[in-house]
N, C-alpha and C. Protein backbone atom coordinates (compact mmCIF):
# COMPACT_ATOMS: atom_id res chain seq x y z
N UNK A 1 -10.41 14.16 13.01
CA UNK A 1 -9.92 12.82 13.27
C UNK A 1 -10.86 12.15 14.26
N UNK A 2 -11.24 10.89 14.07
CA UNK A 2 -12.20 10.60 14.87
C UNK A 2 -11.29 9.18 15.50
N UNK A 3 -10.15 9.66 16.38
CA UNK A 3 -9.37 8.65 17.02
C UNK A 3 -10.00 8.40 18.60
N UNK A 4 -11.50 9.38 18.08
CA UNK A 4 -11.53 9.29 20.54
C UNK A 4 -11.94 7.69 20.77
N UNK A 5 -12.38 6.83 20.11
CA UNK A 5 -12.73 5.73 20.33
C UNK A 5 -12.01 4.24 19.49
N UNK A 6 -10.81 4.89 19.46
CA UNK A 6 -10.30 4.21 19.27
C UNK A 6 -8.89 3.77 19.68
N UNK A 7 -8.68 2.15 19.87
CA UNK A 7 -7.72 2.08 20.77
C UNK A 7 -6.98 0.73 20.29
N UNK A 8 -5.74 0.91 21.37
CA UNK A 8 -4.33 -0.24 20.93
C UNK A 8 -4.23 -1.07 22.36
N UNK A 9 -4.36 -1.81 21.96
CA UNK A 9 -4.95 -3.38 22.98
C UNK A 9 -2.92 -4.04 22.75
N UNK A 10 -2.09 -3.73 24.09
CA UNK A 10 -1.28 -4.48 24.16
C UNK A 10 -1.13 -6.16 23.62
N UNK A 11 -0.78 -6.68 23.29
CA UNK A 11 -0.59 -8.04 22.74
C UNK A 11 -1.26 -8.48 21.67
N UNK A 12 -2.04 -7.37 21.20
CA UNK A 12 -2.96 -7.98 20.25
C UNK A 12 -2.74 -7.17 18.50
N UNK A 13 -2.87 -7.88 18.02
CA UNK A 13 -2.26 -6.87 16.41
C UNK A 13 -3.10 -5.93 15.79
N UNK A 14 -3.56 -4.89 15.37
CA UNK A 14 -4.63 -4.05 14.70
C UNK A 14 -4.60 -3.14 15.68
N UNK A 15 -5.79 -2.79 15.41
CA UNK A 15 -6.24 -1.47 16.14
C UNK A 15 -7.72 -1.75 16.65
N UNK A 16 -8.30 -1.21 17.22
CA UNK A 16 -9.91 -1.91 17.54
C UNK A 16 -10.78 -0.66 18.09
N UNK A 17 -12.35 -0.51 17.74
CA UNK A 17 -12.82 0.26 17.75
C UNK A 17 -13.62 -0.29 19.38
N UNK A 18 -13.88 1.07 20.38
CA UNK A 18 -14.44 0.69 21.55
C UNK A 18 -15.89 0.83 21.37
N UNK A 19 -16.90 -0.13 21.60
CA UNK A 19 -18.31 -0.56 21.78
C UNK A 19 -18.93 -0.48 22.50
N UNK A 20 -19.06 -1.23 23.65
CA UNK A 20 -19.66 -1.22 24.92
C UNK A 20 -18.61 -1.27 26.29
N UNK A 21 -19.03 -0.30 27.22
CA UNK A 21 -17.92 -0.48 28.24
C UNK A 21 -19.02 -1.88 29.63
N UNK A 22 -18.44 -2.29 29.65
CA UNK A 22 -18.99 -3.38 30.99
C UNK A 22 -18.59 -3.37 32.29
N UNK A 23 -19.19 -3.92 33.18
CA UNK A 23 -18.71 -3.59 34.46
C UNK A 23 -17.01 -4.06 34.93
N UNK A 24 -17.07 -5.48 33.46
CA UNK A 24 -15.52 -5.76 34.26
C UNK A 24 -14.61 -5.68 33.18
N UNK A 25 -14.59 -4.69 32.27
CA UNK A 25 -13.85 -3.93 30.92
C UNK A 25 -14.95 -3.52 30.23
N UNK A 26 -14.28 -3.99 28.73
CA UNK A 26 -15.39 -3.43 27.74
C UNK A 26 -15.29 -4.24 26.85
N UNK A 27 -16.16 -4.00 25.51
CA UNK A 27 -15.94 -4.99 24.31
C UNK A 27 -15.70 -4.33 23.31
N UNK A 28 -14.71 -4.59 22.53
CA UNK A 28 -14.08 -3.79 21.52
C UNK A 28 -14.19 -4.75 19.79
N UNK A 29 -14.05 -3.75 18.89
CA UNK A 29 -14.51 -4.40 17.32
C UNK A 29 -13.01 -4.53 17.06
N UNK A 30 -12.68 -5.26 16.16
CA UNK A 30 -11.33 -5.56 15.73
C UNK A 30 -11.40 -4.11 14.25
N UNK A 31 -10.25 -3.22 13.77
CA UNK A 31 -10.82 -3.01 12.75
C UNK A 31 -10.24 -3.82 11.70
N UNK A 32 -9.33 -4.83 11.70
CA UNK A 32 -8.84 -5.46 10.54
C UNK A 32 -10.19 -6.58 9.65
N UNK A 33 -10.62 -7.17 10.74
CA UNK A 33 -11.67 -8.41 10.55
C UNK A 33 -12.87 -7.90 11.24
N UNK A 34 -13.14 -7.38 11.86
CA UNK A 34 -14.73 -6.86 12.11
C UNK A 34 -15.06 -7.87 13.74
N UNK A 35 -14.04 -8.39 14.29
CA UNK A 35 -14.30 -9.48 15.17
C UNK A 35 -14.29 -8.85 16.21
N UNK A 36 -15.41 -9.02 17.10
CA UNK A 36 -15.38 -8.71 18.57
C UNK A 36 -15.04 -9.04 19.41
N UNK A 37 -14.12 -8.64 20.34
CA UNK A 37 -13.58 -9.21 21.84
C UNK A 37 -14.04 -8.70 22.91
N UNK A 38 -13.65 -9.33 24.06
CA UNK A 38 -13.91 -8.61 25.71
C UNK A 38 -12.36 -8.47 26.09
N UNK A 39 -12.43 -6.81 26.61
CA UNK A 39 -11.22 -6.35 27.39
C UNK A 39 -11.28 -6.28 28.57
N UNK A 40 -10.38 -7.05 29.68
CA UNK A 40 -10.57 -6.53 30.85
C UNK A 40 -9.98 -5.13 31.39
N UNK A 41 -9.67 -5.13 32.61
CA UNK A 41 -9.61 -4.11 32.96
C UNK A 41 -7.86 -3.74 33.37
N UNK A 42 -7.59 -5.22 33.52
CA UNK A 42 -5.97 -5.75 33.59
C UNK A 42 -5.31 -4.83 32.55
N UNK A 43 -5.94 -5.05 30.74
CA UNK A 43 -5.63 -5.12 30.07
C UNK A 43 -4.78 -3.30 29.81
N UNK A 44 -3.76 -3.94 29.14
CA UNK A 44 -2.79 -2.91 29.24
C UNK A 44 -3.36 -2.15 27.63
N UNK A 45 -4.35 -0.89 27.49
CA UNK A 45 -4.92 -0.63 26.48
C UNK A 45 -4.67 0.81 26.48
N UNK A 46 -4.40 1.73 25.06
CA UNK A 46 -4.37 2.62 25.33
C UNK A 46 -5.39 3.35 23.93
N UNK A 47 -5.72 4.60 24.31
CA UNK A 47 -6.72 5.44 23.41
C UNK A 47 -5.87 5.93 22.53
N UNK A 48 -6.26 6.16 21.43
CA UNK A 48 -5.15 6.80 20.08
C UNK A 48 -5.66 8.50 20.47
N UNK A 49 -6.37 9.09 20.83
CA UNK A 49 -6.58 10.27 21.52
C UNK A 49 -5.34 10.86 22.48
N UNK A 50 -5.19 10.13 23.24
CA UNK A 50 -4.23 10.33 24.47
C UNK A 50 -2.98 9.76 23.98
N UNK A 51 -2.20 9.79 22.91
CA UNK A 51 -0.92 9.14 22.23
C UNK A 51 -0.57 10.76 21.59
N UNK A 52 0.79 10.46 22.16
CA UNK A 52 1.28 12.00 21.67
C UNK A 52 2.97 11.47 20.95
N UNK A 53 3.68 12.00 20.28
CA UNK A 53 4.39 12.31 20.01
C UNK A 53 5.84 13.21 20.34
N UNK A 54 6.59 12.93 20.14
CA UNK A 54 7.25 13.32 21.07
C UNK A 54 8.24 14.97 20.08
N UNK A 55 8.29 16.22 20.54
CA UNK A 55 9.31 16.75 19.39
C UNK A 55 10.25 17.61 20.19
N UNK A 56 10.97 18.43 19.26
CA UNK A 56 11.74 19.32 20.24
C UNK A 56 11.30 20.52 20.96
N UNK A 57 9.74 20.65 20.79
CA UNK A 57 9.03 21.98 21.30
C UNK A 57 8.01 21.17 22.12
N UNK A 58 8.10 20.34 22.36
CA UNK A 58 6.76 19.31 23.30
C UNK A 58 6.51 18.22 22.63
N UNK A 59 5.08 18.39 23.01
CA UNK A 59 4.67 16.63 22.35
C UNK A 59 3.62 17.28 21.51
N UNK A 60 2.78 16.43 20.20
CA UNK A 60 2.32 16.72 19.30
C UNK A 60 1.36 15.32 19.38
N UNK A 61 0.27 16.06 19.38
CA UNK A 61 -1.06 14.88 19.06
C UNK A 61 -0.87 13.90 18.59
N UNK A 62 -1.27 12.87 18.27
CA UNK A 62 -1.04 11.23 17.04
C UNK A 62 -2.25 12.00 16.33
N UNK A 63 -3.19 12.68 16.40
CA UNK A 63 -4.12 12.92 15.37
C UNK A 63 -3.40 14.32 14.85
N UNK A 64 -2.43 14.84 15.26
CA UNK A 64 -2.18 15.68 14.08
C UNK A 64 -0.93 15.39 13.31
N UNK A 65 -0.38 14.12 13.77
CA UNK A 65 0.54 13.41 13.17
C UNK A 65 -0.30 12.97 12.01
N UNK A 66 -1.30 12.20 12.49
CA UNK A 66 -2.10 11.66 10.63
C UNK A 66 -2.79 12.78 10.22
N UNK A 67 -3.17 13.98 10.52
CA UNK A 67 -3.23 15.07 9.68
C UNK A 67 -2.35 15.25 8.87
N UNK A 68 -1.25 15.71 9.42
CA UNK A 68 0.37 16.27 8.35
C UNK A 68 0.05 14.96 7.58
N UNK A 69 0.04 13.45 7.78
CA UNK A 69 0.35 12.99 6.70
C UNK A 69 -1.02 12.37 5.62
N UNK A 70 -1.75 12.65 6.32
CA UNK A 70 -3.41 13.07 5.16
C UNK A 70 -2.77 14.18 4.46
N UNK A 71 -2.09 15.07 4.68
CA UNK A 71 -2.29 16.29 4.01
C UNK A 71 -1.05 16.15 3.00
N UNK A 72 0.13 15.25 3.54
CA UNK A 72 1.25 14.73 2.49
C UNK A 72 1.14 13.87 1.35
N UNK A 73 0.18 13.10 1.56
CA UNK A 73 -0.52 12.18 0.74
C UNK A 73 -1.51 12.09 0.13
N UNK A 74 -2.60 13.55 0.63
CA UNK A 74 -4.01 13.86 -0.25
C UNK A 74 -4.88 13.46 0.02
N UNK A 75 -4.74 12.72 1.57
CA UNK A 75 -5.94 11.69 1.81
C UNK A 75 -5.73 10.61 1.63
N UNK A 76 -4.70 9.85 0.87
CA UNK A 76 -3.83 8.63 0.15
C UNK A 76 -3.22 7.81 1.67
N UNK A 77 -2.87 6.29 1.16
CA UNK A 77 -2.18 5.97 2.17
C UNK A 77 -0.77 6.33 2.52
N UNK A 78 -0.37 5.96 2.87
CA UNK A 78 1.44 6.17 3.46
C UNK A 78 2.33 5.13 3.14
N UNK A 79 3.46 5.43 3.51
CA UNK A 79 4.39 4.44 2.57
C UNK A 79 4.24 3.12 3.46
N UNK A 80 4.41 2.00 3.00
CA UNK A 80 4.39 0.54 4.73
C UNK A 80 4.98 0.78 5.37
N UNK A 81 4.56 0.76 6.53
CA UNK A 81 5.57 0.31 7.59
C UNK A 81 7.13 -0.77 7.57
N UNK A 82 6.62 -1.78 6.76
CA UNK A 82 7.33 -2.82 6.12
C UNK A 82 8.77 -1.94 5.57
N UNK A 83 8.84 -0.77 5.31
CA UNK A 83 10.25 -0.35 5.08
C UNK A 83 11.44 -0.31 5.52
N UNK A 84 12.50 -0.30 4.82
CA UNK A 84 13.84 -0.47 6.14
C UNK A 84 14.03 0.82 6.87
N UNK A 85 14.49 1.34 7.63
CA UNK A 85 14.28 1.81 8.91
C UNK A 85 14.73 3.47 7.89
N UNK A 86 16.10 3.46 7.76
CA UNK A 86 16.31 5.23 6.85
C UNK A 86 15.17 5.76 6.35
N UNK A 87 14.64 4.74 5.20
CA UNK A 87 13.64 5.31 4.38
C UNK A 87 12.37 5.81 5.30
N UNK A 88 11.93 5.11 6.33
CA UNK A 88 10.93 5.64 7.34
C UNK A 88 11.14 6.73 8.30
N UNK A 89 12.34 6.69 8.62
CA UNK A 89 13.30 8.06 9.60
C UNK A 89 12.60 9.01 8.27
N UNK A 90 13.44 8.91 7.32
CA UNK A 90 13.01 9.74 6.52
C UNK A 90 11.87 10.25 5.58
N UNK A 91 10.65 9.23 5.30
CA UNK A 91 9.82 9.72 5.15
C UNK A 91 9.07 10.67 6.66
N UNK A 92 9.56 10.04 7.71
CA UNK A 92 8.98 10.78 9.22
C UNK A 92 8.95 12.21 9.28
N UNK A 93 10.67 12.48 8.90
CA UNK A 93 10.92 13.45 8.83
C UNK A 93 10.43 14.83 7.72
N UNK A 94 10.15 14.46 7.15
CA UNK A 94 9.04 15.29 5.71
C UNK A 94 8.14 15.26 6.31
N UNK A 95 7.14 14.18 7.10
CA UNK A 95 5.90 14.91 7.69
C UNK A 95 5.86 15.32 9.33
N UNK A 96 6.60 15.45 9.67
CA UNK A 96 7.02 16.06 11.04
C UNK A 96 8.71 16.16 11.04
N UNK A 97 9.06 17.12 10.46
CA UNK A 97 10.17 17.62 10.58
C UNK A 97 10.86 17.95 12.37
N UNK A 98 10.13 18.49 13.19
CA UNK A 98 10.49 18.83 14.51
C UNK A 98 10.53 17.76 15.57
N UNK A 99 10.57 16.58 14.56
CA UNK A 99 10.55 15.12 16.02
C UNK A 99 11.58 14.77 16.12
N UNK A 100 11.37 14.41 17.55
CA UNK A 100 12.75 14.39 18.43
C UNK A 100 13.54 12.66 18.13
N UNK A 101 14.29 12.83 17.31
CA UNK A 101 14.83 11.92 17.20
C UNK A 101 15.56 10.89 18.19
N UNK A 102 15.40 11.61 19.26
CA UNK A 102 16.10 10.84 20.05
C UNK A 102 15.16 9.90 20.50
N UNK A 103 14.43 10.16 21.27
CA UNK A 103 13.02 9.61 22.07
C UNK A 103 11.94 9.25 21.04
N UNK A 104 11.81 9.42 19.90
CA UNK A 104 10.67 8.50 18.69
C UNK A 104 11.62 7.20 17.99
N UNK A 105 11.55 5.92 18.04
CA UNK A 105 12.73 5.09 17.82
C UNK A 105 11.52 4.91 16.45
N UNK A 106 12.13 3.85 15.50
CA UNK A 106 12.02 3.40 14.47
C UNK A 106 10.87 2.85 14.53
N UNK A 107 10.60 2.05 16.08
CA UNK A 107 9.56 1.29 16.00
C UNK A 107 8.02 1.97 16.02
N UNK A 108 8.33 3.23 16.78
CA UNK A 108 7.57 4.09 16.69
C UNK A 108 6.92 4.86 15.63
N UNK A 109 7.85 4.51 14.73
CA UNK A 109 7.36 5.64 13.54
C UNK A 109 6.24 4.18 12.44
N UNK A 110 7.20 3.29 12.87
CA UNK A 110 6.54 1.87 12.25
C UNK A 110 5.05 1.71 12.67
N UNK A 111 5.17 2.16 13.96
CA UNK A 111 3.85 1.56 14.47
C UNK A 111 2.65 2.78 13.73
N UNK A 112 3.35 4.11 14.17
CA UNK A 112 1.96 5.35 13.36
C UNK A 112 1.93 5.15 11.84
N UNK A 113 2.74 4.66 11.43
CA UNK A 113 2.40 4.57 9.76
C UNK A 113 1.61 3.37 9.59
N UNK A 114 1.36 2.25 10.76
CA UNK A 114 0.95 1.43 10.64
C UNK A 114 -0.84 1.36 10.90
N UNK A 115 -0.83 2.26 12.10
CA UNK A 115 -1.70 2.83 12.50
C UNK A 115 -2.67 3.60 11.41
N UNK A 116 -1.90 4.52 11.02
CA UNK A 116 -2.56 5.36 9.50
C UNK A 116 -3.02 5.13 8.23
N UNK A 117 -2.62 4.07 8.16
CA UNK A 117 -3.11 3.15 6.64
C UNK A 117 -4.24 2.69 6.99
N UNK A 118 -3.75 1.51 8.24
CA UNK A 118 -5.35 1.20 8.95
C UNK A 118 -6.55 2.20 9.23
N UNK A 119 -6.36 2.99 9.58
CA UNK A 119 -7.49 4.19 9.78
C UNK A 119 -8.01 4.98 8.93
N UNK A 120 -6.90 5.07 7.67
CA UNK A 120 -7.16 5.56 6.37
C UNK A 120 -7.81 4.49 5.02
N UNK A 121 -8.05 3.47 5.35
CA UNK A 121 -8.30 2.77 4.73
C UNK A 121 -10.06 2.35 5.20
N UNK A 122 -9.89 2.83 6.38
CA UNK A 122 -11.72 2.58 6.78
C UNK A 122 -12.16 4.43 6.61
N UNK A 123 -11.47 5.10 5.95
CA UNK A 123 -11.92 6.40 6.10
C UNK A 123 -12.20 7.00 7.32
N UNK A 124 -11.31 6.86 8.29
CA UNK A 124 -11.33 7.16 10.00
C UNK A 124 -10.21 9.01 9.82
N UNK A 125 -9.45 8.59 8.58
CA UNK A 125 -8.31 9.91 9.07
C UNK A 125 -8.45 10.87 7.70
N UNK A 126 -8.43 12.43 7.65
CA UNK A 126 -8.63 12.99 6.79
C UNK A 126 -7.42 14.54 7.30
N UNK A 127 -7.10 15.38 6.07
CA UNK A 127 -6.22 16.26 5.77
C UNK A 127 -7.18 17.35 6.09
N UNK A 128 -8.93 17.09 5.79
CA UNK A 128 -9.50 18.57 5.87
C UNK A 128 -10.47 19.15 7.38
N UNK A 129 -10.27 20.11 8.23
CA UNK A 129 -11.33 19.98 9.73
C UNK A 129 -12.24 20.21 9.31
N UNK A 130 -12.84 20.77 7.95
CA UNK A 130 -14.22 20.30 7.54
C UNK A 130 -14.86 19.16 7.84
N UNK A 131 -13.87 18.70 6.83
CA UNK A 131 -14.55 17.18 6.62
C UNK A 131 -14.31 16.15 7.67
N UNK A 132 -14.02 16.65 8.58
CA UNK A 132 -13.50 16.03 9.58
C UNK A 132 -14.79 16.27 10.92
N UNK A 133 -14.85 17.19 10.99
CA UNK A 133 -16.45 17.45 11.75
C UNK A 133 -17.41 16.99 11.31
N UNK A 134 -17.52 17.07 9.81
CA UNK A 134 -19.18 16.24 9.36
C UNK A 134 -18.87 14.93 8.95
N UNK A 135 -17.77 14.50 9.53
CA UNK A 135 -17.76 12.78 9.46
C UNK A 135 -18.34 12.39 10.63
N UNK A 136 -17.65 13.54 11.69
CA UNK A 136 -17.70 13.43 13.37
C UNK A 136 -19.65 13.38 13.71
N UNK A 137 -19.55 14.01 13.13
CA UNK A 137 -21.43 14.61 13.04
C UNK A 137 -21.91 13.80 12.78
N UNK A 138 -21.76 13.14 11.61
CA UNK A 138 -22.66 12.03 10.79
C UNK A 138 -22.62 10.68 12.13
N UNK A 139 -21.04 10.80 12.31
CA UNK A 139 -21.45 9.76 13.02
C UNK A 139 -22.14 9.05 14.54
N UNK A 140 -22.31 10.63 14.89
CA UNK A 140 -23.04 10.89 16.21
C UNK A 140 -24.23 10.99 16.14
N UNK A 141 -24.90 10.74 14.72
CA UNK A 141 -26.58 11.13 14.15
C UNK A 141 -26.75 9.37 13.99
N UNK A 142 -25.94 8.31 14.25
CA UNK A 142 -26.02 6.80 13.88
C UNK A 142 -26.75 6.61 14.72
């Protein structure tokens, strides 16, 4: 999973890839539209690396959350987010059976499926750690 550089910019919709860091934030790529912004340092931003999950044995990566569901789907996208709330509890539950229902709300599950299409759709998330290192590789040889 190549989520280390990538991040969720409070107020802002998508997801965005980090670029250059600057002395007074950084500048980040949009991934929906390709558009570049400046983040300050105010800015309430968080890394999809450091996003965990919450279950009844601890917390569980967000990158091995879109593993289980690379690996439910084949590499395929996921169902929308756009669903009414059961059907998403319950698709949740097929790919992480051990989440804590109490503390992961609806919106939560909305937001990683939302998250996963987006990332799966630029070829960012994959089911195999093969192929997951020589994406990582390739893209450290750019």
């Amino acid at each position: 999973m190549t989520v280390d550089k990538i991040l969720a910019i409070a107020g802002k919709p998508g997801l965005y890839a980090l670029k250059i860091q600057t002395r007074t934030g950084f500048v980040a790529e949009s991934l929906i539209d390709g558009k570049k912004i400046t983040v300050g340092l105010r800015s309430n931003v968080s890394l999809l690396s450091e996003i965990s999950v919450y279950t009844y044995g601890g917390e569980t990566r967000l990158s091995e959350v879109f593993r289980a569901i690379a690996e439910k789907e084949d590499n395929g996208a996921a169902i929308s987010h756009k669903e009414d709330t059961a059907k998403l509890v319950a698709y949740f539950r097929e790919v992480m059976p051990e989440f804590d229902e109490d503390r992961v709300y609806a919106s939560d599950i909305k937001k990683i499926l939302n998250w996963y299409n987006m990332l799966q759709a630029k070829g960012l998330v994959s089911k195999d750690v093969a192929e997951e290192a020589a994406a990582e590789e390739a893209k450290s040889e750019e």
